[in-house]
N, C-alpha and C. Protein backbone atom coordinates (compact mmCIF):
# COMPACT_ATOMS: atom_id res chain seq x y z
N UNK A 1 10.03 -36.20 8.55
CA UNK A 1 8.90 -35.38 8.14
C UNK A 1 8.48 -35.83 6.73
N UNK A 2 7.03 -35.98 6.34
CA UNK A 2 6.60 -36.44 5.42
C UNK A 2 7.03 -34.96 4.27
N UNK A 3 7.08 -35.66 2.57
CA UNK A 3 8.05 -34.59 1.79
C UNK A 3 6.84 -33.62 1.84
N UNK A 4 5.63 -33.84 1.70
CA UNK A 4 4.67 -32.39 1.87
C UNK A 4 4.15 -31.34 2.87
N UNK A 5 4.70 -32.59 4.07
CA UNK A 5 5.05 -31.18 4.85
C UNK A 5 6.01 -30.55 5.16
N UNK A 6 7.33 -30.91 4.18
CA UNK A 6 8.43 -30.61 4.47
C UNK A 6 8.87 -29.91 3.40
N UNK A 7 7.64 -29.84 1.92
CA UNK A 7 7.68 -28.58 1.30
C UNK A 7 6.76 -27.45 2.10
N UNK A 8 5.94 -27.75 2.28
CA UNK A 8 5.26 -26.75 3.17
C UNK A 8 6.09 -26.04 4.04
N UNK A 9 6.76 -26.64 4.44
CA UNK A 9 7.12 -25.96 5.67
C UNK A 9 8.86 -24.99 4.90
N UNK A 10 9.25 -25.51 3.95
CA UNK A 10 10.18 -25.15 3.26
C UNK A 10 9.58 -23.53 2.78
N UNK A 11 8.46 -23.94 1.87
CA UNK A 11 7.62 -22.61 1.45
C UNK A 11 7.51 -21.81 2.40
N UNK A 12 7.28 -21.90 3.75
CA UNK A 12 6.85 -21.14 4.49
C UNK A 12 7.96 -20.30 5.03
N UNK A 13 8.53 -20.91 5.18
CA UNK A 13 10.11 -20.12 5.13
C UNK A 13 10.64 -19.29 4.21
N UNK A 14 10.48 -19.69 3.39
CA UNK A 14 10.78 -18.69 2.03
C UNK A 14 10.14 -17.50 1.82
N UNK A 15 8.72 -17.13 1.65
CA UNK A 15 7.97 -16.68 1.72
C UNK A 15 8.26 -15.41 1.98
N UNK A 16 8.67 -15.13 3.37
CA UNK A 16 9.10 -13.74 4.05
C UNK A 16 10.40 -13.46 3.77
N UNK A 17 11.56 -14.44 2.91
CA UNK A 17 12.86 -14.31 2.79
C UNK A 17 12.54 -13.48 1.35
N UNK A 18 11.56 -14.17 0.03
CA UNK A 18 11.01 -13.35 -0.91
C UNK A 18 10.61 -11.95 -0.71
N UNK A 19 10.02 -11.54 0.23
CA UNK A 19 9.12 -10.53 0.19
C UNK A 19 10.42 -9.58 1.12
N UNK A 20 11.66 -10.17 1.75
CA UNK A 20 12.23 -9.30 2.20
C UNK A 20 13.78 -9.00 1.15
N UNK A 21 14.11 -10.02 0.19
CA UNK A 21 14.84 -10.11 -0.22
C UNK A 21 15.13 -9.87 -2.10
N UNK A 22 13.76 -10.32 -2.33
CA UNK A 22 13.14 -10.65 -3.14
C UNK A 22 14.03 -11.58 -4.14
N UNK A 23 14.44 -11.91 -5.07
CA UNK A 23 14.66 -13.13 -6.46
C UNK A 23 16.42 -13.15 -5.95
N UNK A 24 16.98 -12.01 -5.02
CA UNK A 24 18.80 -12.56 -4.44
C UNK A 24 18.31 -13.20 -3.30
N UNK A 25 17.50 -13.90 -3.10
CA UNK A 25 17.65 -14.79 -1.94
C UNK A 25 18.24 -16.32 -1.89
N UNK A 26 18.54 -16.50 -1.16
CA UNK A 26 19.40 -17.78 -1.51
C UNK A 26 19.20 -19.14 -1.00
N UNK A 27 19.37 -20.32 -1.22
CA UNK A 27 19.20 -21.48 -0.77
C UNK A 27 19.80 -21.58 0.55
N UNK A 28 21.08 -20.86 0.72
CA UNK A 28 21.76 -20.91 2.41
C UNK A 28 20.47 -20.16 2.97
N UNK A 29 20.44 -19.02 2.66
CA UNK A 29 19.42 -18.03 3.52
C UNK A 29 17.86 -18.90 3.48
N UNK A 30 17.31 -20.00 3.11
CA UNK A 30 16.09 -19.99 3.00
C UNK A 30 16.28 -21.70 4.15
N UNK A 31 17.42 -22.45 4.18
CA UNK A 31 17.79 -23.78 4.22
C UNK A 31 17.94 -23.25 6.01
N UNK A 32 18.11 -22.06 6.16
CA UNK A 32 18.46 -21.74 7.64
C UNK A 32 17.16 -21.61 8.32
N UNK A 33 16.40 -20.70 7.14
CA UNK A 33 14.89 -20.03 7.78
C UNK A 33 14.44 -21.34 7.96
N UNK A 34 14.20 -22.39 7.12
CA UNK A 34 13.39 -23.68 7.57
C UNK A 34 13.92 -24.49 8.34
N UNK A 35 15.04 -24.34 8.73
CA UNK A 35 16.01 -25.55 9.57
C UNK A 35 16.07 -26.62 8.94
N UNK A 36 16.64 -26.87 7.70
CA UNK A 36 17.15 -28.10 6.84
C UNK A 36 18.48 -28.04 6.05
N UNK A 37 18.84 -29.31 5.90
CA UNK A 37 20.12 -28.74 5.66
C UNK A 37 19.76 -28.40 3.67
N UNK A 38 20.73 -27.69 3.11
CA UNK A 38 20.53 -27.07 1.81
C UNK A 38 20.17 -28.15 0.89
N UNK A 39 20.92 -28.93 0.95
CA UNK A 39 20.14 -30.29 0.17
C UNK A 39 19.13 -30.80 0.16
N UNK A 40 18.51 -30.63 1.28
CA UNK A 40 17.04 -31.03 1.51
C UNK A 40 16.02 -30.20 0.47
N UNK A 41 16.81 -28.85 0.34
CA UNK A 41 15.72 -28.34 -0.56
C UNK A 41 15.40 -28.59 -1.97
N UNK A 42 16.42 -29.10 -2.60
CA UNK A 42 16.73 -29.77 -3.87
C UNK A 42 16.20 -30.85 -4.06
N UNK A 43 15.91 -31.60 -3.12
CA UNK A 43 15.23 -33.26 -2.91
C UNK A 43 13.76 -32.54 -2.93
N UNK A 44 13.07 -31.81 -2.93
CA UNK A 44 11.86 -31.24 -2.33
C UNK A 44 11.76 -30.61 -4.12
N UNK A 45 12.19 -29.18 -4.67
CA UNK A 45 12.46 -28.49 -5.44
C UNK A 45 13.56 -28.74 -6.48
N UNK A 46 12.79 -28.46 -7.95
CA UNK A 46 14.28 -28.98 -9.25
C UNK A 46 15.33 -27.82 -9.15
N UNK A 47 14.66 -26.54 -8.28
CA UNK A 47 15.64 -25.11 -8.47
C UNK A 47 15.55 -24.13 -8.00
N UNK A 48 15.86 -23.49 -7.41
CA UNK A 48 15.66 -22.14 -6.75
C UNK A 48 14.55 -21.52 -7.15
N UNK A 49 14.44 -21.14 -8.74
CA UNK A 49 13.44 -20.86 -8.82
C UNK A 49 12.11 -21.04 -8.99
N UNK A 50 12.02 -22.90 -8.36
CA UNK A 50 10.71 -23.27 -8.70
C UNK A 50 10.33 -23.06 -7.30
N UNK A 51 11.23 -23.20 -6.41
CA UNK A 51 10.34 -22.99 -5.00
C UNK A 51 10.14 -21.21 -4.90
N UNK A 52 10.71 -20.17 -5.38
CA UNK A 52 10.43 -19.34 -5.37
C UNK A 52 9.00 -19.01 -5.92
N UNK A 53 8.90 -19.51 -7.00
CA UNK A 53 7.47 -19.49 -7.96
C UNK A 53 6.58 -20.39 -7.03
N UNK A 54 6.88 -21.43 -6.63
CA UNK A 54 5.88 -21.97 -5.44
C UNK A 54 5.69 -21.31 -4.15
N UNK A 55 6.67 -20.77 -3.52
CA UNK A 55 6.35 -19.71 -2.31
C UNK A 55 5.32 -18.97 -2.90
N UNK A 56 5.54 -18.00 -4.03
CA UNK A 56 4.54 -16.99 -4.41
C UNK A 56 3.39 -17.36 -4.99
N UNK A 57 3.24 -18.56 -5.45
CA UNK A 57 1.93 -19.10 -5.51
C UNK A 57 1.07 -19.44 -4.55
N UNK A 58 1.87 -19.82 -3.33
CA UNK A 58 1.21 -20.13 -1.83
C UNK A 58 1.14 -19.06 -1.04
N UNK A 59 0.89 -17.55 -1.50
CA UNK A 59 0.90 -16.31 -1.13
C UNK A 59 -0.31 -16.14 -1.65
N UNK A 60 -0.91 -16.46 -2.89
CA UNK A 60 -1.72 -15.79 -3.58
C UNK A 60 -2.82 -17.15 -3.53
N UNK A 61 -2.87 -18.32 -2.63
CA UNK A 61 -3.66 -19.12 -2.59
C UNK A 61 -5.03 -18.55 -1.23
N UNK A 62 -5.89 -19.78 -1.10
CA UNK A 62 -7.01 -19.39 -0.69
C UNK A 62 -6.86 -19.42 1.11
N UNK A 63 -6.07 -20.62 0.98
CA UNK A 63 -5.11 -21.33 1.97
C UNK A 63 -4.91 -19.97 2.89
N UNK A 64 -3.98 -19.56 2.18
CA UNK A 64 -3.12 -18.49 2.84
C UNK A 64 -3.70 -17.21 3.20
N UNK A 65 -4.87 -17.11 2.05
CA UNK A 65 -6.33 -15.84 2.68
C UNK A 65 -6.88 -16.07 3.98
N UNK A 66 -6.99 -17.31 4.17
CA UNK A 66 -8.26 -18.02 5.30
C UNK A 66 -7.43 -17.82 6.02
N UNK A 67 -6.32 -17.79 6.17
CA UNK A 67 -5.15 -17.65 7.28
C UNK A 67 -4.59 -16.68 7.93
N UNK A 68 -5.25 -15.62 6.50
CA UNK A 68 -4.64 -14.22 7.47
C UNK A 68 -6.07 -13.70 7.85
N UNK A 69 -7.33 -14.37 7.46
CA UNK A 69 -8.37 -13.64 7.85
C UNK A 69 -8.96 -14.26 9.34
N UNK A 70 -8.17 -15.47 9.56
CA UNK A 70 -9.02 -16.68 11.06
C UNK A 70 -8.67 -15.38 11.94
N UNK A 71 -8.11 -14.51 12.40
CA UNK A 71 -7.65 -14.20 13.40
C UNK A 71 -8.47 -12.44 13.50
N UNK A 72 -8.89 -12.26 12.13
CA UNK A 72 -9.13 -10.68 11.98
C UNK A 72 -10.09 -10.48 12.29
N UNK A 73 -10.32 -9.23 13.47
CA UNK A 73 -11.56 -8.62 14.08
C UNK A 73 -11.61 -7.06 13.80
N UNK A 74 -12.55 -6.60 12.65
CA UNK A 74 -12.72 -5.57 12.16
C UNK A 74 -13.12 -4.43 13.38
N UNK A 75 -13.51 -4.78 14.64
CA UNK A 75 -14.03 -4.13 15.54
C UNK A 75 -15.86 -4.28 15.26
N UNK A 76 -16.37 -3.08 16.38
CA UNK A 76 -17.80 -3.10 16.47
C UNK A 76 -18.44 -2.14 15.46
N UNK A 77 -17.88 -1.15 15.69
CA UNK A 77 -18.91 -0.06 15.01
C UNK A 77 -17.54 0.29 13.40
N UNK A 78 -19.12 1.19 12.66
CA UNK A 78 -18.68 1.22 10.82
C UNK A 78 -17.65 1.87 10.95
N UNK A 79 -16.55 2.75 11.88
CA UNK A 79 -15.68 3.83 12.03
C UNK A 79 -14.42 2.56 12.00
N UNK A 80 -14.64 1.85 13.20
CA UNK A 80 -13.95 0.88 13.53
C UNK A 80 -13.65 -0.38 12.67
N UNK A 81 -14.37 -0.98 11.95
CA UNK A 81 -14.33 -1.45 10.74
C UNK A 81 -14.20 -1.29 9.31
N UNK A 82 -14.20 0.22 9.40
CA UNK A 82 -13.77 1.42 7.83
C UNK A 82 -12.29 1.33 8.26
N UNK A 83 -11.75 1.61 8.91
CA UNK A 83 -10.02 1.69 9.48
C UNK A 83 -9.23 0.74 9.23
N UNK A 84 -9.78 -0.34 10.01
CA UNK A 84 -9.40 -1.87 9.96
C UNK A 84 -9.18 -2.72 8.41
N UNK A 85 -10.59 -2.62 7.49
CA UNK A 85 -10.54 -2.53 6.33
C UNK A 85 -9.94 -1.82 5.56
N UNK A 86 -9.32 -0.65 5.43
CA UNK A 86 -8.49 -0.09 4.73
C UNK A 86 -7.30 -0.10 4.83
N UNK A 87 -6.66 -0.72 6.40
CA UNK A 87 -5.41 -1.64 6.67
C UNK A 87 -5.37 -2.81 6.17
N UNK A 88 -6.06 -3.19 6.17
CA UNK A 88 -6.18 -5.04 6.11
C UNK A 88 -5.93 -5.04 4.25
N UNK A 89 -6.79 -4.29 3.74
CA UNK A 89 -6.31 -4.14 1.97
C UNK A 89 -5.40 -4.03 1.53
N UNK A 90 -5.12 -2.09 2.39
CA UNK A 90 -3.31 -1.97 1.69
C UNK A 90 -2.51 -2.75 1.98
N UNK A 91 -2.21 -3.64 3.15
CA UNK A 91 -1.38 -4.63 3.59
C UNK A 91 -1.29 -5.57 2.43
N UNK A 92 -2.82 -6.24 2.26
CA UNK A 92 -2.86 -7.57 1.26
C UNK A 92 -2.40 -6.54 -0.17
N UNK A 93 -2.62 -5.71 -0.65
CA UNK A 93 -2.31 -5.26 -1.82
C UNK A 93 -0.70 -4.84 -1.46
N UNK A 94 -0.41 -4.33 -0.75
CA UNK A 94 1.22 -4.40 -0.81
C UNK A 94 2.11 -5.51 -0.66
N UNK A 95 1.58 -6.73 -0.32
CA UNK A 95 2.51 -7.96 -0.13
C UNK A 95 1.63 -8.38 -1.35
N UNK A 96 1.14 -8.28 -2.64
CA UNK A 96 0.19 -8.56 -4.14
C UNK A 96 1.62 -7.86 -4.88
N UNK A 97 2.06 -6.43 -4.69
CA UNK A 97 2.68 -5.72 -5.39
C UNK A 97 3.82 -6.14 -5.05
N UNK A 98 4.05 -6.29 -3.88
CA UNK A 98 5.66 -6.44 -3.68
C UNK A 98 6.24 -7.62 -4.46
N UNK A 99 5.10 -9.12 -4.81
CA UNK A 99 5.46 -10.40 -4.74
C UNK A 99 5.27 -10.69 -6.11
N UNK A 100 4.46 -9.59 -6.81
CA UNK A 100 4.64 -9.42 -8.56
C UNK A 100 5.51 -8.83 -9.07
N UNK A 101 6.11 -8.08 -8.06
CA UNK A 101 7.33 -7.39 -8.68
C UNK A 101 8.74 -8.29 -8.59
N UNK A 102 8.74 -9.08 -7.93
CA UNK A 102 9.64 -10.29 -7.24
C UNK A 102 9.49 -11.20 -8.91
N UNK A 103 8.40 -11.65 -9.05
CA UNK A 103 7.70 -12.18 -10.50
C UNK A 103 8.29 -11.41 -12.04
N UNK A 104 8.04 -10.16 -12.04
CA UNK A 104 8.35 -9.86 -13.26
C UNK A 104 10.29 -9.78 -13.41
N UNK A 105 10.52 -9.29 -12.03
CA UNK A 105 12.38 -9.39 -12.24
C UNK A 105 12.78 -10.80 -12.75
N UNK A 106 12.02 -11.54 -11.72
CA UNK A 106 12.74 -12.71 -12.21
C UNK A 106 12.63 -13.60 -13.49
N UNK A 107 11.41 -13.53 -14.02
CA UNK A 107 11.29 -13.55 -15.16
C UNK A 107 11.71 -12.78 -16.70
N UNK A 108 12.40 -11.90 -15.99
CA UNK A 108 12.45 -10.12 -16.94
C UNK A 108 11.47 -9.67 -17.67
N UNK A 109 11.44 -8.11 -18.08
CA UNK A 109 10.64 -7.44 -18.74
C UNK A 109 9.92 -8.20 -19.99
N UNK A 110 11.80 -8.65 -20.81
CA UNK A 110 11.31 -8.73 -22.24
C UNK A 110 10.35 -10.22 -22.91
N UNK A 111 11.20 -11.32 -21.98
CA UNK A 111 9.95 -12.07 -22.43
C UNK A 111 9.07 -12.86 -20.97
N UNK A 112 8.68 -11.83 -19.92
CA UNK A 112 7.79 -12.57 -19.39
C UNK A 112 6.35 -11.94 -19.83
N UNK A 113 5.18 -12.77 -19.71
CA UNK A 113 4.48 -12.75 -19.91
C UNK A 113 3.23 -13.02 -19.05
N UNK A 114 1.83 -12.39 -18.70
CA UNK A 114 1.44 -12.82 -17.73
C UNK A 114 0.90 -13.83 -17.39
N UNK A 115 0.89 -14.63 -16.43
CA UNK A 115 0.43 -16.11 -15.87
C UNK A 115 -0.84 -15.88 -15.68
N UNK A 116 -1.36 -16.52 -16.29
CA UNK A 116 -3.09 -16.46 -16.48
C UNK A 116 -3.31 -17.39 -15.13
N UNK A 117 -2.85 -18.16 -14.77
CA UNK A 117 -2.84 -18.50 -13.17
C UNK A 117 -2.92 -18.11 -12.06
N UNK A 118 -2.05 -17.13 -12.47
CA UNK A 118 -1.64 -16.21 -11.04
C UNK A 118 -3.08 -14.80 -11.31
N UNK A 119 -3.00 -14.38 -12.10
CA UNK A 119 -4.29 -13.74 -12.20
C UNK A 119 -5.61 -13.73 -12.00
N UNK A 120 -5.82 -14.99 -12.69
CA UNK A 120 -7.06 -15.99 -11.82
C UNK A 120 -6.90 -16.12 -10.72
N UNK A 121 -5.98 -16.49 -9.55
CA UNK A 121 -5.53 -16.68 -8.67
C UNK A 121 -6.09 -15.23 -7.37
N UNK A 122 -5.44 -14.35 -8.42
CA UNK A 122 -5.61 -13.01 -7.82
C UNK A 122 -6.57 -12.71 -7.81
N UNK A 123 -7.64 -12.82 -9.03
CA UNK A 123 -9.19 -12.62 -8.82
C UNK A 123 -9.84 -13.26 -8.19
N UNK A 124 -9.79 -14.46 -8.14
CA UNK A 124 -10.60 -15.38 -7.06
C UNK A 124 -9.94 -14.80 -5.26
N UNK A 125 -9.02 -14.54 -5.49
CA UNK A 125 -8.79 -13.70 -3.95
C UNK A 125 -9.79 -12.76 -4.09
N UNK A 126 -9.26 -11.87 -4.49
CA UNK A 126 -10.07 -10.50 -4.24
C UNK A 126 -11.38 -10.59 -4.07
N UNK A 127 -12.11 -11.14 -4.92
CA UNK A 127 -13.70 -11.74 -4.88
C UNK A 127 -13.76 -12.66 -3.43
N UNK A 128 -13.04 -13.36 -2.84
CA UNK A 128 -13.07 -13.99 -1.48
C UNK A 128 -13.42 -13.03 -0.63
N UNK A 129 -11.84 -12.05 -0.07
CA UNK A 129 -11.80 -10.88 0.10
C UNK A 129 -12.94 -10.10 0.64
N UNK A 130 -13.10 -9.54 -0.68
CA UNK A 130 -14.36 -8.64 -0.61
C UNK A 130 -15.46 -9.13 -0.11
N UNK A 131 -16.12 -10.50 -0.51
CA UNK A 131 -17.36 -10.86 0.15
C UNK A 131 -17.34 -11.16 1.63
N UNK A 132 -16.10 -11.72 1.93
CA UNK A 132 -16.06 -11.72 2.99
C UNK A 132 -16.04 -10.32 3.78
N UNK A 133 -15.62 -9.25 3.61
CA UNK A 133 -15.46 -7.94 3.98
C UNK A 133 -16.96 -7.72 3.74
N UNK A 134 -17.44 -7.88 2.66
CA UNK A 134 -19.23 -7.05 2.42
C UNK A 134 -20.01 -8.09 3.43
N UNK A 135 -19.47 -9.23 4.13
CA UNK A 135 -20.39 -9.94 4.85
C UNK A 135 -20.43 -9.44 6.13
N UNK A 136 -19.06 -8.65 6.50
CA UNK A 136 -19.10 -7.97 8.08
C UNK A 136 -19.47 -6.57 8.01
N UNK A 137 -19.78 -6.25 6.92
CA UNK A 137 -20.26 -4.54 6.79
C UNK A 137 -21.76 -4.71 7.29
N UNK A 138 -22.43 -6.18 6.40
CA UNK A 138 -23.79 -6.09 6.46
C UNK A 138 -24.58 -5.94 7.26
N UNK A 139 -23.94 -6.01 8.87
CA UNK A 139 -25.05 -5.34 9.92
C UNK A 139 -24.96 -4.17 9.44
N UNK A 140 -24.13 -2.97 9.16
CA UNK A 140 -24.25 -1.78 8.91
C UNK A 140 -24.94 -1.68 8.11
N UNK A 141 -25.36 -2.09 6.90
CA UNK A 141 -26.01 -2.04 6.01
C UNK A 141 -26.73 -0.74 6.11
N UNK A 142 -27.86 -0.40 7.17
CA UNK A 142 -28.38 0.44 7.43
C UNK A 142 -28.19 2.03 7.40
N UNK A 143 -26.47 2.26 7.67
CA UNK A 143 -25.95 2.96 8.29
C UNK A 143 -25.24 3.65 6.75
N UNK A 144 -25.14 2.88 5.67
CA UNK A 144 -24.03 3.14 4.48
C UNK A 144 -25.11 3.70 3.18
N UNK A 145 -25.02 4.77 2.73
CA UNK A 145 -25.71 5.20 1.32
C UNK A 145 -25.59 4.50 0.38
N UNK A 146 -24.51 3.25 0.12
CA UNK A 146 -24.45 2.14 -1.00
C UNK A 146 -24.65 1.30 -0.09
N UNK A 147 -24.42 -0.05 -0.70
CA UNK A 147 -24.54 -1.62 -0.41
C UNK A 147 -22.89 -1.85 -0.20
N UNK A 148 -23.23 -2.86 0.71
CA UNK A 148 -21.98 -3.08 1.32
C UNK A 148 -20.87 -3.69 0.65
N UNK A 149 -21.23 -4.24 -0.54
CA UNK A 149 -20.62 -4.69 -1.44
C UNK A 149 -19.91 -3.48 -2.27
N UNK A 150 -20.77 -2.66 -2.52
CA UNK A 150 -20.14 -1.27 -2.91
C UNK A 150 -19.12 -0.71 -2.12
N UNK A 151 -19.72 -0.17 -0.71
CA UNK A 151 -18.45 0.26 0.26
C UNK A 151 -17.21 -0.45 0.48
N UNK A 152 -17.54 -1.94 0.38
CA UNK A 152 -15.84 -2.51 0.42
C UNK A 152 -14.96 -2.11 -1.28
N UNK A 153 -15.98 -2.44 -2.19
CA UNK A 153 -14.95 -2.22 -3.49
C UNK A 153 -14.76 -0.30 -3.32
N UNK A 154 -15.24 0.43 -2.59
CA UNK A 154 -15.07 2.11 -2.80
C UNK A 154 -13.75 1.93 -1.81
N UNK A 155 -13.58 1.16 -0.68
CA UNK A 155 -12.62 1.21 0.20
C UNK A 155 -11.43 0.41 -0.27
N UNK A 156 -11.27 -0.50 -1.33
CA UNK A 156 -10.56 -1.17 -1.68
C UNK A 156 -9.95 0.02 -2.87
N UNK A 157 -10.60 0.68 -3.80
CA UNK A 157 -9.86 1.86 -4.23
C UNK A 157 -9.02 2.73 -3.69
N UNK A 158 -9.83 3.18 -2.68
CA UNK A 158 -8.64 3.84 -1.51
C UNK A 158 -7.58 3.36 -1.24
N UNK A 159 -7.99 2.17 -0.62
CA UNK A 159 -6.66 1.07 -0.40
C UNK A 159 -5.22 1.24 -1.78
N UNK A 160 -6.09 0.69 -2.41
CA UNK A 160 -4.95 0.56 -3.54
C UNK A 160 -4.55 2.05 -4.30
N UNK A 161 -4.95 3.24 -3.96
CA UNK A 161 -4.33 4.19 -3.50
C UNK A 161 -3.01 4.73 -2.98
N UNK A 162 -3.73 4.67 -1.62
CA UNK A 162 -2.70 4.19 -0.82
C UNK A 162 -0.92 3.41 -0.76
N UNK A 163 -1.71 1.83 -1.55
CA UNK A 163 -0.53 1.45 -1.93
C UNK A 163 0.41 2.05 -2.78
N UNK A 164 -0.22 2.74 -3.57
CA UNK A 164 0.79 3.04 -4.83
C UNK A 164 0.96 4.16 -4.89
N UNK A 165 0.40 5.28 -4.21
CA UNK A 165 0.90 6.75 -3.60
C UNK A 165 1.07 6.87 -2.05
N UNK A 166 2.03 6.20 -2.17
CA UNK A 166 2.94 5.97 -0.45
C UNK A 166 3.39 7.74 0.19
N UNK A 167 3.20 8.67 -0.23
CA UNK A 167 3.76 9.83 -0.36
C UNK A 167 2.67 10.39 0.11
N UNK A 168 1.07 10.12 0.11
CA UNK A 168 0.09 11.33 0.10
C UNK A 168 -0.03 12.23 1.33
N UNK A 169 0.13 12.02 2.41
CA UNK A 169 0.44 12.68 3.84
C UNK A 169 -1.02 12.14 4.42
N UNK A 170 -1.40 11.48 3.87
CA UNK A 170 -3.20 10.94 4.35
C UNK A 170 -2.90 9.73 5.32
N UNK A 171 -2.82 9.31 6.63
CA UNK A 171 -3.12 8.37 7.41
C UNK A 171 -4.59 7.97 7.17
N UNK A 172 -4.13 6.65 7.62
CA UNK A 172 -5.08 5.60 7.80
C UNK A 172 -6.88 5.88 8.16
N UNK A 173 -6.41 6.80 9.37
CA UNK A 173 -7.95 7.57 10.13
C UNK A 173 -8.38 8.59 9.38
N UNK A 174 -7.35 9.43 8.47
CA UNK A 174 -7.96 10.66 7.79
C UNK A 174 -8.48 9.51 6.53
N UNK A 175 -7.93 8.72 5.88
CA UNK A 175 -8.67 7.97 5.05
C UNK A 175 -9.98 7.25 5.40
N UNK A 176 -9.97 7.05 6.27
CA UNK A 176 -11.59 6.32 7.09
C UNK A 176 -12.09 7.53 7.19
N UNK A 177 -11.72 8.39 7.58
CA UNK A 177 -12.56 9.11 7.89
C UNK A 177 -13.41 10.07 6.73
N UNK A 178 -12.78 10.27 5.96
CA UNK A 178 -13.20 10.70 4.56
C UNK A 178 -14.13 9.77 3.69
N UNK A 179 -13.56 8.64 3.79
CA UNK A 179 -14.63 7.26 3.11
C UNK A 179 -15.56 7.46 4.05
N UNK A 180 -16.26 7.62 5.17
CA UNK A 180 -17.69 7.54 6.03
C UNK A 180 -18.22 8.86 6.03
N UNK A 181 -17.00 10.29 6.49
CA UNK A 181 -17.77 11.16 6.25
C UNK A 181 -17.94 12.65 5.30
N UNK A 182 -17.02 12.28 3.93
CA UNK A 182 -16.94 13.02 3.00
C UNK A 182 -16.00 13.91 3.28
N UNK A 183 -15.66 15.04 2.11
CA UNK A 183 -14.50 15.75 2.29
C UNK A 183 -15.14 17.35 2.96
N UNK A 184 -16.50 17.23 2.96
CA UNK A 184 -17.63 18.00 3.77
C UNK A 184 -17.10 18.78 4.92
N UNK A 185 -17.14 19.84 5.33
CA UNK A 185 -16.96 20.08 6.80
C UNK A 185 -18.62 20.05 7.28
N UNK A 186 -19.93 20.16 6.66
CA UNK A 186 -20.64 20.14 7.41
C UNK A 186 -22.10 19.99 5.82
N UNK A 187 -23.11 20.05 5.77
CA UNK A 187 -23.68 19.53 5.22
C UNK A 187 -24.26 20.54 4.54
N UNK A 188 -24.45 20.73 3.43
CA UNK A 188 -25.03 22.10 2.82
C UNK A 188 -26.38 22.23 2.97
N UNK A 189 -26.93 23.40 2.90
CA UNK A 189 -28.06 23.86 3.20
C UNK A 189 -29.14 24.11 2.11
């Protein structure tokens, strides 16, 4: 196997060993997930923790957006695509949180500092993201009191909500359903 696809394919393995293990994961445990023997990863990587920092950089690439989005079908109608979108966020924002938190341990509190890389990184996602999300709203267009560009960043608040008050007793549908039809029982007079 050529060595770049045999970091690739190394990364790719890792990846879910990070996000399940996070910075105690180990060269046995990652040398198994890819099927190579442990040395191979060292010929590839100077250290554990550079392929770790490279897994999580190939998390937060464009690569890896286009990859989880080839397959995603928001559905037909704005109910069905308000739902879908507010899964599809908290998901990407909880594997964002889980894989920065993986980042700051391993670096520690006191002198890491933030990677203006990985931030950029993160913004140029999100801006992907979103346009791509405000590009499948836009038949609705019609149907939404803002611009669709608005409704994905109002639903991406929710989202990240969500992520970070795991506790609220609000499912997925009561959250769609509140983003389309207010906290209203019926329309004032």
């Amino acid at each position: 196997m050529p060595p770049e696809k045999r970091r690739a394919a190394i990364i790719k393995a890792t990846l879910p060993l990070i996000e399940q293990h996070g910075t105690t994961v180990t060269t046995r445990q990652v040398a198994e997930a890819a099927g190579v023997a442990e040395g191979t990863i060292f010929r590839v990587f100077d250290s554990l923790q550079e392929l770790i920092d490279a897994a999580i950089m190939s998390a937060f690439s464009r690569e890896k957006l286009l990859e989880l989005l080839h397959d995603v079908d928001l559905g037909a109608d704005l109910e069905a695509k308000t739902n879908a979108t507010l899964g599809l966020l908290a998901q990407r924002l909880d594997t964002i949180r889980a894989l920065m938190m993986v980042i700051h341990h391993a670096h520690g509190q006191e002198e890491h500092k933030p990677d203006t890389c990985i931030r950029d990184e993160l913004d140029l996602r999100r801006r992907e993201l979103d346009a791509w999300l405000a590009a499948r709203f836009d038949e609705n267009a019609e149907e939404l009191r803002v611009s669709p560009t608005q409704y994905v960043s109002f639903l991406r608040l929710l989202a990240t909500g969500t992520v970070l008050h795991l506790d609220t007793g609000i499912d997925a549908a009561a959250t769609a359903s509140l983003a389309l039809h207010g906290a209203l029982r019926k329309e004032p007079n």
